[in-house]
N, C-alpha and C. Protein backbone atom coordinates (compact mmCIF):
# COMPACT_ATOMS: atom_id res chain seq x y z
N UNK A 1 0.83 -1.19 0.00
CA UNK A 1 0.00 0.00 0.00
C UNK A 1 0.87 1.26 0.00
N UNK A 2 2.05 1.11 0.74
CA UNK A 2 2.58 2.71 0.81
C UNK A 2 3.60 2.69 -0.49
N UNK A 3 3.86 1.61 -1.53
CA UNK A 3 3.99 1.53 -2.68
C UNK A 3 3.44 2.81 -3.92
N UNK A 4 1.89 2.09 -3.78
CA UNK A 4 1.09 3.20 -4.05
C UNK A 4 0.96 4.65 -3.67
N UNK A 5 1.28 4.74 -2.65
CA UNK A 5 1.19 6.06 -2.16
C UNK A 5 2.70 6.89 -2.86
N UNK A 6 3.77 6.36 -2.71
CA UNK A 6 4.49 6.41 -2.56
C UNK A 6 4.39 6.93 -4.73
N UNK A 7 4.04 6.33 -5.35
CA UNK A 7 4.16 6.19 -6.65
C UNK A 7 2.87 7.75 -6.88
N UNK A 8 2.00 7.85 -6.28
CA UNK A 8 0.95 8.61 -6.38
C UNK A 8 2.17 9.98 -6.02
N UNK A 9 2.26 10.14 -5.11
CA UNK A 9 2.72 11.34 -5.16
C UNK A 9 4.38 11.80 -5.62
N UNK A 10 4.76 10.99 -6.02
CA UNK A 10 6.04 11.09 -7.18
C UNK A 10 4.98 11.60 -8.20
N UNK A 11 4.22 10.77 -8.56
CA UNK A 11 3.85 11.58 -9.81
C UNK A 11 3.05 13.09 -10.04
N UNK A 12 2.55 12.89 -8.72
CA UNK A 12 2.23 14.64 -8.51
C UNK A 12 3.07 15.73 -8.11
N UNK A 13 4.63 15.29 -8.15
CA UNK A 13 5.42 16.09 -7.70
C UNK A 13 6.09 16.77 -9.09
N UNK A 14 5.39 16.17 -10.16
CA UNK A 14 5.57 16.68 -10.89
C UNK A 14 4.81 17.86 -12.08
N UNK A 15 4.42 18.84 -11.43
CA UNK A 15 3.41 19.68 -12.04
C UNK A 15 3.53 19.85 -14.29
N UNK A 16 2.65 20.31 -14.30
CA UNK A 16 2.90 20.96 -15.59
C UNK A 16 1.86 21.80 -16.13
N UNK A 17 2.36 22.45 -16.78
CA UNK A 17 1.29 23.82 -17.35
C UNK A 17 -0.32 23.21 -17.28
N UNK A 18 -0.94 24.07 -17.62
CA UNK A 18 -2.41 23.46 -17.93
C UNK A 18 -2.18 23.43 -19.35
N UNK A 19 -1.66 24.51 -20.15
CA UNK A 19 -1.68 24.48 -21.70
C UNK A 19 -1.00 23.54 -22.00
N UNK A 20 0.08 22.79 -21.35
CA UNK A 20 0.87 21.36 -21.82
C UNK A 20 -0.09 20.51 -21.52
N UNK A 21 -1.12 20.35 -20.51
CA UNK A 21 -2.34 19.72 -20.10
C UNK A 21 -3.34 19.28 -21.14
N UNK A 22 -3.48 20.61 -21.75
CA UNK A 22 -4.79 20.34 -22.71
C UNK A 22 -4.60 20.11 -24.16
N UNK A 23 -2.61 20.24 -24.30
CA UNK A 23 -2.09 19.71 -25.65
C UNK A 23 -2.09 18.25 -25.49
N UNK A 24 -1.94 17.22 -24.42
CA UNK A 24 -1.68 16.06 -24.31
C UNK A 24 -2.81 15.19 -24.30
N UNK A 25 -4.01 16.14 -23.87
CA UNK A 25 -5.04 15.10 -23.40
C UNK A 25 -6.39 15.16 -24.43
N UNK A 26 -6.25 16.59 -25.27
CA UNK A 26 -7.46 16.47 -26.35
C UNK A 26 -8.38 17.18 -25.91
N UNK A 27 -9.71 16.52 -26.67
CA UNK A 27 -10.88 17.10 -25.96
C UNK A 27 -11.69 15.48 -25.60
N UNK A 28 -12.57 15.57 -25.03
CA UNK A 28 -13.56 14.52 -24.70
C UNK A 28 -14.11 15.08 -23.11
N UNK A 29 -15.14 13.88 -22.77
CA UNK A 29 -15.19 14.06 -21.27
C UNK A 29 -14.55 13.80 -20.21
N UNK A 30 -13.06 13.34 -20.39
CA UNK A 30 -12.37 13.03 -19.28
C UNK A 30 -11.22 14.68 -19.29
N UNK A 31 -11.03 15.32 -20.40
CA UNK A 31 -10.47 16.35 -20.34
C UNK A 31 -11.21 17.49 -19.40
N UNK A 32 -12.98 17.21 -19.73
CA UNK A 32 -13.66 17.92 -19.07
C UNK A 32 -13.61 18.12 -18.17
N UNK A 33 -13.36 16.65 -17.05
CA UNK A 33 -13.94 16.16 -16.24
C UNK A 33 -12.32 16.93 -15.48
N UNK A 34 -11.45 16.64 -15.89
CA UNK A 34 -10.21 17.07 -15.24
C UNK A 34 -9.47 18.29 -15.69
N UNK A 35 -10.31 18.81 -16.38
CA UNK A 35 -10.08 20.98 -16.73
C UNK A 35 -9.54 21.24 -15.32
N UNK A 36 -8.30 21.75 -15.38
CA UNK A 36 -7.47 23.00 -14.58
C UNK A 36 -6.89 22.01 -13.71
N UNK A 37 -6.70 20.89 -13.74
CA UNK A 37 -6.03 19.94 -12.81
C UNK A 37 -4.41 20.17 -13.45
N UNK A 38 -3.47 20.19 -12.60
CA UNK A 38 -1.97 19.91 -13.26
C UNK A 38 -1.48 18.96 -12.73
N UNK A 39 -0.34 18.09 -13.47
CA UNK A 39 0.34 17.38 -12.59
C UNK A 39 0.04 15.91 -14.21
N UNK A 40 0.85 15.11 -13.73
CA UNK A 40 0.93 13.37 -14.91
C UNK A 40 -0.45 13.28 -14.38
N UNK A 41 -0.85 12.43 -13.01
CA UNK A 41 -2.08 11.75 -12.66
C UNK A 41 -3.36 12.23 -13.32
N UNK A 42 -3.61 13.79 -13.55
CA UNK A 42 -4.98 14.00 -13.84
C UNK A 42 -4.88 13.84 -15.52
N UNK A 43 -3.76 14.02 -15.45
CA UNK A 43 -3.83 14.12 -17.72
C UNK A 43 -3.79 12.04 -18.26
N UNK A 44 -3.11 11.55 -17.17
CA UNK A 44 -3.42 10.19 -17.32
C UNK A 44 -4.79 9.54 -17.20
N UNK A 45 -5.07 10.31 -16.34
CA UNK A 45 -6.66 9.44 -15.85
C UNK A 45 -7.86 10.63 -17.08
N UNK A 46 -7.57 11.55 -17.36
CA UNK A 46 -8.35 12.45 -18.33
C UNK A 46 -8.03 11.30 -19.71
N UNK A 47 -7.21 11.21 -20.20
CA UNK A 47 -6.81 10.64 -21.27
C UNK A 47 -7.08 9.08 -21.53
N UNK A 48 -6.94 8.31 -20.27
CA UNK A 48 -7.71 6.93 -19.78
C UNK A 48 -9.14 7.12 -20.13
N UNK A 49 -9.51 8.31 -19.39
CA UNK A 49 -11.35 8.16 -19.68
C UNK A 49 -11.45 8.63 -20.88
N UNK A 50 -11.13 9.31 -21.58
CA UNK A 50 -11.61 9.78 -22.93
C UNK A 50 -11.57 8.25 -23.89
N UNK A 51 -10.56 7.54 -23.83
CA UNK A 51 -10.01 6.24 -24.07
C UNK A 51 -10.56 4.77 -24.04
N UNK A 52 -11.40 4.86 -22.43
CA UNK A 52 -12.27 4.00 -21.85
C UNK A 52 -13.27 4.39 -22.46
N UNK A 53 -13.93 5.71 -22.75
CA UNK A 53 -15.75 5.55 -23.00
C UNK A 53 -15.32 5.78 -24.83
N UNK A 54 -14.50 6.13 -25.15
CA UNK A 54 -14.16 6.28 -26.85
C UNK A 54 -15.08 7.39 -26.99
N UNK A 55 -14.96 8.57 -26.28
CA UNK A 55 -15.72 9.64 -26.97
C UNK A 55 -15.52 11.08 -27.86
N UNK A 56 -13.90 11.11 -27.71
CA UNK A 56 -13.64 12.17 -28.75
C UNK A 56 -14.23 12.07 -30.05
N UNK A 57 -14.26 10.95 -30.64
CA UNK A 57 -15.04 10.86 -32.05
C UNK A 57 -16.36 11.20 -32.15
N UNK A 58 -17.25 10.79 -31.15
CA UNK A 58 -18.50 11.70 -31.17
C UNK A 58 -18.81 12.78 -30.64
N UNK A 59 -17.50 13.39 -29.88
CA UNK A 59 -17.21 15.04 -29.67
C UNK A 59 -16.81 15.72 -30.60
N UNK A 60 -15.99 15.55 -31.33
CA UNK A 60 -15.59 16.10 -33.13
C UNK A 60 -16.71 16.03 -33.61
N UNK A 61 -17.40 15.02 -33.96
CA UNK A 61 -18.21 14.98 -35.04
C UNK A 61 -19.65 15.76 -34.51
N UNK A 62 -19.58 15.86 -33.27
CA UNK A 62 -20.80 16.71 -32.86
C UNK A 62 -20.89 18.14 -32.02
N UNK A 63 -19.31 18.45 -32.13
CA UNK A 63 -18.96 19.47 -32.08
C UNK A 63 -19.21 19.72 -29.84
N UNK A 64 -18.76 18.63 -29.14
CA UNK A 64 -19.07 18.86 -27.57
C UNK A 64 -18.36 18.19 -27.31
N UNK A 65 -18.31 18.40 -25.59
CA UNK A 65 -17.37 17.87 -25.30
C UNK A 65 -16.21 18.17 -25.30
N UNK A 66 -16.20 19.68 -25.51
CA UNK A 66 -14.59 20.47 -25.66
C UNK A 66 -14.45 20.43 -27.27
N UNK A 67 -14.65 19.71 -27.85
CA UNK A 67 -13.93 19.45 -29.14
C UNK A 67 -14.49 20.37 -30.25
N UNK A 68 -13.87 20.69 -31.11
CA UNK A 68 -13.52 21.81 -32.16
C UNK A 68 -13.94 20.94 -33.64
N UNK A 69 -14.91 21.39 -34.13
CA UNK A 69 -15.07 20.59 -35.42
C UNK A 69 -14.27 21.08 -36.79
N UNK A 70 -14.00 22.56 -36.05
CA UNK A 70 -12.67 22.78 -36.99
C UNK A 70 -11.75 22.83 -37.52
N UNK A 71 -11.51 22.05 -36.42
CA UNK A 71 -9.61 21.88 -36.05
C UNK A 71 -8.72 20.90 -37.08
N UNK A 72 -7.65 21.51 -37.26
CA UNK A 72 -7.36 20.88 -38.65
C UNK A 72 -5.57 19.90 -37.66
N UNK A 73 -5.20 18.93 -38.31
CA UNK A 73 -4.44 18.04 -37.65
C UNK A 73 -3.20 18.37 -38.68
N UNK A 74 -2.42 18.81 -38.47
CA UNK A 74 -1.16 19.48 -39.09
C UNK A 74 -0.15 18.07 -38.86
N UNK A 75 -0.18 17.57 -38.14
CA UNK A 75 1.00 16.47 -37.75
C UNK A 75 0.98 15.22 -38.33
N UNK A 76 1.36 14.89 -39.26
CA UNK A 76 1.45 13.09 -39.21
C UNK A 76 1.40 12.26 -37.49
N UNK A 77 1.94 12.82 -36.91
CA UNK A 77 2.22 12.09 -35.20
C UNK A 77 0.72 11.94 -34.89
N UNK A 78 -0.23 13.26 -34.98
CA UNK A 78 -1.70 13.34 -33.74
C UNK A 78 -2.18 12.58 -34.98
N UNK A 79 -2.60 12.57 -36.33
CA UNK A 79 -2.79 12.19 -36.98
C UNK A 79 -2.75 10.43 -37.31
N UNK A 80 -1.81 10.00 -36.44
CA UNK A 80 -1.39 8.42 -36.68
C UNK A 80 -2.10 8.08 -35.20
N UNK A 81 -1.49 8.96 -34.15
CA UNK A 81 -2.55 8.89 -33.22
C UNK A 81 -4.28 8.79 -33.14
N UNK A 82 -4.62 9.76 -33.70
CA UNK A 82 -6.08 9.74 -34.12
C UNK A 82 -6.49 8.14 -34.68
N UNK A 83 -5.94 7.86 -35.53
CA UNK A 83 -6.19 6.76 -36.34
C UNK A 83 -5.79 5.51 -35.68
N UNK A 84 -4.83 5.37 -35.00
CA UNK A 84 -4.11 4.28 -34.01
C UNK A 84 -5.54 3.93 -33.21
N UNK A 85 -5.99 5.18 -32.59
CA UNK A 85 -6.91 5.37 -31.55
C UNK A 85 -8.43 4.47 -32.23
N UNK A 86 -8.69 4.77 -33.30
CA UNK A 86 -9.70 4.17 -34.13
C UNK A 86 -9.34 3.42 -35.37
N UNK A 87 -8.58 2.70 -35.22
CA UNK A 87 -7.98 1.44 -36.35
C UNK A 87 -9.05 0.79 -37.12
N UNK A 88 -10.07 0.13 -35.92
CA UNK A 88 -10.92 -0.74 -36.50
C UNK A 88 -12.39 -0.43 -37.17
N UNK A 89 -12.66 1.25 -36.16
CA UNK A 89 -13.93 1.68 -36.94
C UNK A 89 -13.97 2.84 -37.99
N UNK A 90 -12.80 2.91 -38.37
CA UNK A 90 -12.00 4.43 -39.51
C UNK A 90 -12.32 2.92 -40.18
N UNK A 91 -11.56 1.37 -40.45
CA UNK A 91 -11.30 0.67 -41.47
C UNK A 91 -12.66 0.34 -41.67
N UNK A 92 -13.85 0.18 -41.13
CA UNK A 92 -15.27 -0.35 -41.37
C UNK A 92 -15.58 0.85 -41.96
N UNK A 93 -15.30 2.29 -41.58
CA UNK A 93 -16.27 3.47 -42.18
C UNK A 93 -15.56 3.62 -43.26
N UNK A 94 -14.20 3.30 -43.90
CA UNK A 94 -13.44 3.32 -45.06
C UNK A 94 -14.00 2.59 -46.06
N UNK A 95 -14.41 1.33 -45.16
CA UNK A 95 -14.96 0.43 -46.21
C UNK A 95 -16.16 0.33 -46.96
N UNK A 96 -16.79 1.24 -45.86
CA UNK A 96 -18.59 1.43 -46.90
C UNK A 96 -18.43 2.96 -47.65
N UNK A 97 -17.63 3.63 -47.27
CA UNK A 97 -17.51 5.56 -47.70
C UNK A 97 -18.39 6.45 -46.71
N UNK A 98 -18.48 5.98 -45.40
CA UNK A 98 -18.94 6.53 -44.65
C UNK A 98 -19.04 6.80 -43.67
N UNK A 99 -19.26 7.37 -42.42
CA UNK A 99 -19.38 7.24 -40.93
C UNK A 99 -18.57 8.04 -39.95
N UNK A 100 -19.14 7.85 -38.72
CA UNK A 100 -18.74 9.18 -37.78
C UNK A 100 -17.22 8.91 -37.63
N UNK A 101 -16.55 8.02 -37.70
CA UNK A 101 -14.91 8.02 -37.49
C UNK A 101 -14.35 8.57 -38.92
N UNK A 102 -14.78 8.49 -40.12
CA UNK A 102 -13.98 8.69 -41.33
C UNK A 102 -14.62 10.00 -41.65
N UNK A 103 -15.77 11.06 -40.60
CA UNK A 103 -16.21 12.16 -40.79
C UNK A 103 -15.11 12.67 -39.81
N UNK A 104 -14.74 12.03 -38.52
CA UNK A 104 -13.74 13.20 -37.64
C UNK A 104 -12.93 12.86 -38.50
N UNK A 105 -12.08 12.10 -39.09
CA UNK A 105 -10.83 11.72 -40.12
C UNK A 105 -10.77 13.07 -40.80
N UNK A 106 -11.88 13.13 -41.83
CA UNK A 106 -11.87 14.26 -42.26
C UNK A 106 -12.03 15.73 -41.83
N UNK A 107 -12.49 15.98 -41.25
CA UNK A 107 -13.10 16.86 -40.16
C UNK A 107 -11.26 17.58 -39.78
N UNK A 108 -10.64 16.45 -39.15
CA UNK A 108 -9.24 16.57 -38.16
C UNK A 108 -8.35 17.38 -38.94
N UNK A 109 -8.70 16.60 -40.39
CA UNK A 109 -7.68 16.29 -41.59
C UNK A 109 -8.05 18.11 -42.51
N UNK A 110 -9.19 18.71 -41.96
CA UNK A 110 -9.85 19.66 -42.99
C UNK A 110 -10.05 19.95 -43.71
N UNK A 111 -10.70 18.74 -44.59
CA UNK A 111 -11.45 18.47 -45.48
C UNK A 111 -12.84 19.32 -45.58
N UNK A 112 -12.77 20.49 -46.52
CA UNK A 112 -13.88 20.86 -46.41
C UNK A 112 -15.14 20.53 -46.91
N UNK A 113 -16.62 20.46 -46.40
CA UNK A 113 -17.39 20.11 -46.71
C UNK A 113 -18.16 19.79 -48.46
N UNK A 114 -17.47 20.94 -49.16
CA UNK A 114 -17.74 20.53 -50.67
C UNK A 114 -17.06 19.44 -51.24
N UNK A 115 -15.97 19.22 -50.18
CA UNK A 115 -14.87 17.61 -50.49
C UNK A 115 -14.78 16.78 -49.68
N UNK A 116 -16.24 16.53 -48.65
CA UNK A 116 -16.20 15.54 -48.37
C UNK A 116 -16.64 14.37 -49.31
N UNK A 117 -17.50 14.44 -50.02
CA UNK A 117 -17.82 13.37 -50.95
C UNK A 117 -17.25 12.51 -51.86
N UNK A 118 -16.32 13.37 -51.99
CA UNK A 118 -15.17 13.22 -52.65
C UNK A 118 -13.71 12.54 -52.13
N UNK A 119 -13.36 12.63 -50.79
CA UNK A 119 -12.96 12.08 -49.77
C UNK A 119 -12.95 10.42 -49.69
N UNK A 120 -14.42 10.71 -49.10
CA UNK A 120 -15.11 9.28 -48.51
C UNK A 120 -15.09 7.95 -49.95
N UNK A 121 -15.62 9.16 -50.93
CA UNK A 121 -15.65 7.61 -52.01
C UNK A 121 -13.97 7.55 -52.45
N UNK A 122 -13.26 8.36 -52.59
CA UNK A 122 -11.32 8.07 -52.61
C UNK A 122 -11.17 7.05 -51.86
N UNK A 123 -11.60 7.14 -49.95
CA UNK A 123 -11.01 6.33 -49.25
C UNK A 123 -11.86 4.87 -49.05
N UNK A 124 -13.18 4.90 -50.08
CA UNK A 124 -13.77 3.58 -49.92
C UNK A 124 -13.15 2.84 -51.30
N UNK A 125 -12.96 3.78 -52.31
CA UNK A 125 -12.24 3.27 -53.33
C UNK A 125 -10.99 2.28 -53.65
N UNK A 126 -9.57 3.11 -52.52
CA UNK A 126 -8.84 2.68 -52.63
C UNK A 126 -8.64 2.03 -51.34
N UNK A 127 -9.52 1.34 -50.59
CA UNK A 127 -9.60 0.92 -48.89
C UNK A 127 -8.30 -0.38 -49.39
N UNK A 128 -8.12 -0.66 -49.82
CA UNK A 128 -6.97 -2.14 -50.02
C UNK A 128 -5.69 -1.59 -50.02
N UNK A 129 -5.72 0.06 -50.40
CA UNK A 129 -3.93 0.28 -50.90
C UNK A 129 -4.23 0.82 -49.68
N UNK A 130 -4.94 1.77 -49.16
CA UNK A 130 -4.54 2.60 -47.69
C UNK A 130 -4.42 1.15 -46.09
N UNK A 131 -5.46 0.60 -46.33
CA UNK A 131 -5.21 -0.60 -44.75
C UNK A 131 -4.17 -1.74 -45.64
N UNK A 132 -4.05 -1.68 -46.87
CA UNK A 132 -2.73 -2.80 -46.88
C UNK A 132 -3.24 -4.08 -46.59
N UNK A 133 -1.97 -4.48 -45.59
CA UNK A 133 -1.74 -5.68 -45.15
C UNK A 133 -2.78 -6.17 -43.71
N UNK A 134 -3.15 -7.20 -43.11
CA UNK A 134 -4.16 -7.18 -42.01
C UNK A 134 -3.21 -6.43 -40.74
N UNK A 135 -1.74 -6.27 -40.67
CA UNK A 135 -1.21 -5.88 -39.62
C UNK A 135 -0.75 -4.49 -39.38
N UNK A 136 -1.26 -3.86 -40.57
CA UNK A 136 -1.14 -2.22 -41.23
C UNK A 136 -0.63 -1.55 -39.41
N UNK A 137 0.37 -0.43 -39.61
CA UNK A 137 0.61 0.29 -38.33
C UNK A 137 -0.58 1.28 -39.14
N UNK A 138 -0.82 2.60 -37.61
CA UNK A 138 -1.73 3.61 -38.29
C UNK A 138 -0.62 4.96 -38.74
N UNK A 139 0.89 4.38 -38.92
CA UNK A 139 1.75 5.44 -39.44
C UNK A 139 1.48 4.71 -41.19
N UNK A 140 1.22 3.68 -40.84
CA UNK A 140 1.36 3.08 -42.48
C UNK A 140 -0.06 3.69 -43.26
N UNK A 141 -0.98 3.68 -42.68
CA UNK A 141 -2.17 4.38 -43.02
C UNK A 141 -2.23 5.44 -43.06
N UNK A 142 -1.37 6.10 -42.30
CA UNK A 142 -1.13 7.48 -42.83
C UNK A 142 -0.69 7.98 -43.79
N UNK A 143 0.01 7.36 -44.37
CA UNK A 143 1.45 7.53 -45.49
C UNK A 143 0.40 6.65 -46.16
N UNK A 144 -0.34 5.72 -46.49
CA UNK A 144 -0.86 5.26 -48.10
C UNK A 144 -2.23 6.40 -48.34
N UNK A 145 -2.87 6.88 -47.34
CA UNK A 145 -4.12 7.82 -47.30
C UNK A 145 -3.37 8.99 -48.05
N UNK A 146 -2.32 9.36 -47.40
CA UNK A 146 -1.78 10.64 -47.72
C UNK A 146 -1.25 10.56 -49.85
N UNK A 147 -0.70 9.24 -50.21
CA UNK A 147 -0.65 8.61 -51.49
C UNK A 147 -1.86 8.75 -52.42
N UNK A 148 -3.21 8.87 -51.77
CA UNK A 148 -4.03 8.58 -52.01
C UNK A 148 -4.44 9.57 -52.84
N UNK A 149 -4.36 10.54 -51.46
CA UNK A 149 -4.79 11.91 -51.94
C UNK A 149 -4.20 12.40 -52.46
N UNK A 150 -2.92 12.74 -52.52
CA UNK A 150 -1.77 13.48 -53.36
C UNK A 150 -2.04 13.19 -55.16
N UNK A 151 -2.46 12.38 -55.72
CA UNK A 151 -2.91 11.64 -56.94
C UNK A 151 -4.46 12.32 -57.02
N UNK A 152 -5.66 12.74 -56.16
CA UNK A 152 -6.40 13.43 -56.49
C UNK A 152 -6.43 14.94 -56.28
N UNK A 153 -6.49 15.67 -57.85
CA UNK A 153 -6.33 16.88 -57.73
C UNK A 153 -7.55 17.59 -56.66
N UNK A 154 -8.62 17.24 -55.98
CA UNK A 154 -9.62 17.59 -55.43
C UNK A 154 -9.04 17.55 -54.14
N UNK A 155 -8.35 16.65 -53.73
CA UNK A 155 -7.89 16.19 -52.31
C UNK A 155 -6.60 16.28 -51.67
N UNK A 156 -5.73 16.43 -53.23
CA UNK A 156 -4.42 17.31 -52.58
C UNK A 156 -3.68 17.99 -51.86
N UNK A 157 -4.93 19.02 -51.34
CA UNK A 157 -4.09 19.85 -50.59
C UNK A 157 -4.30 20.12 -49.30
N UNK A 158 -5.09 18.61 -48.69
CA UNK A 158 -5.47 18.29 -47.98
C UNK A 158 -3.82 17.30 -47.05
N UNK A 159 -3.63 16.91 -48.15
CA UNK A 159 -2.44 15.75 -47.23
C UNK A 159 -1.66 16.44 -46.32
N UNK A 160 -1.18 15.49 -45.16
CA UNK A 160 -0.30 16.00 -44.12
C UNK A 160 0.99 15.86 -44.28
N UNK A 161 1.34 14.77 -45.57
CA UNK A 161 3.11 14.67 -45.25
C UNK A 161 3.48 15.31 -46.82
């Protein structure tokens, strides 16, 4: 027990900004839930719950929950993240051209609305060259999506790498 204790407050001895806070942990309801907390423990357990209930994707796509439906994902890194995070229901909504994970995809990615249509049927089109192999990383999906688009003049100037 004093293990725990002992591990609990090592890790609170280590503060950090709130703005390094709310770069690490996103938006969802566990960011909510732990707004203005500093320190590892609250951005772990914020980032656990966002994680545990899987709700940033229906905070993007519905604009709550902290989350920004505007927000555009500049990084291959948050970007492989994003997708790491939703591997299996980005590859089901890839596969029909539709749905709330391949709408935050786009959404993240800022894809604007006259190109989403255009988007969705690209990434249901070419769903075999972007998921690959069954053991695809989501850096590898990043880099064949980004292939994808670079080849459509509509979607071009959308890619991240």
């Amino acid at each position: 027990m004093w293990k725990k204790s002992l591990l609990i407050g090592a890790l609170a001895a280590f503060p950090m900004s709130s703005a390094m806070a709310e770069d690490s942990t996103g938006c969802g309801a566990g960011t909510m839930l732990f707004d203005g907390q500093q320190g590892i423990a609250p951005q772990v357990l914020a980032v656990t719950t966002n994680g545990i209930f899987g709700n940033q994707t229906f905070g993007i796509t519905s604009g709550t929950l902290g989350c920004d439906q505007d927000g555009v994902v500049k990084s291959t890194e948050k970007l492989s993240k994003f997708i790491d995070d939703n591997m299996n229901k980005l590859a089901a909504d890839m596969a029909t051209g539709g749905g709330e994970t391949l709408a935050s995809l786009a959404s993240l990615m800022g894809v604007e609305q006259d190109d989403r249509a255009a988007f969705y049927r690209s990434a249901q089109e070419h769903f075999k060259r972007i998921y690959g192999e069954e053991d695809v990383t989501a850096s590898e999906v990043v880099k064949n999506l980004n292939a994808v688009m670079a080849e459509n003049p509509r979607l071009s100037g959308y890619t991240t790498a």
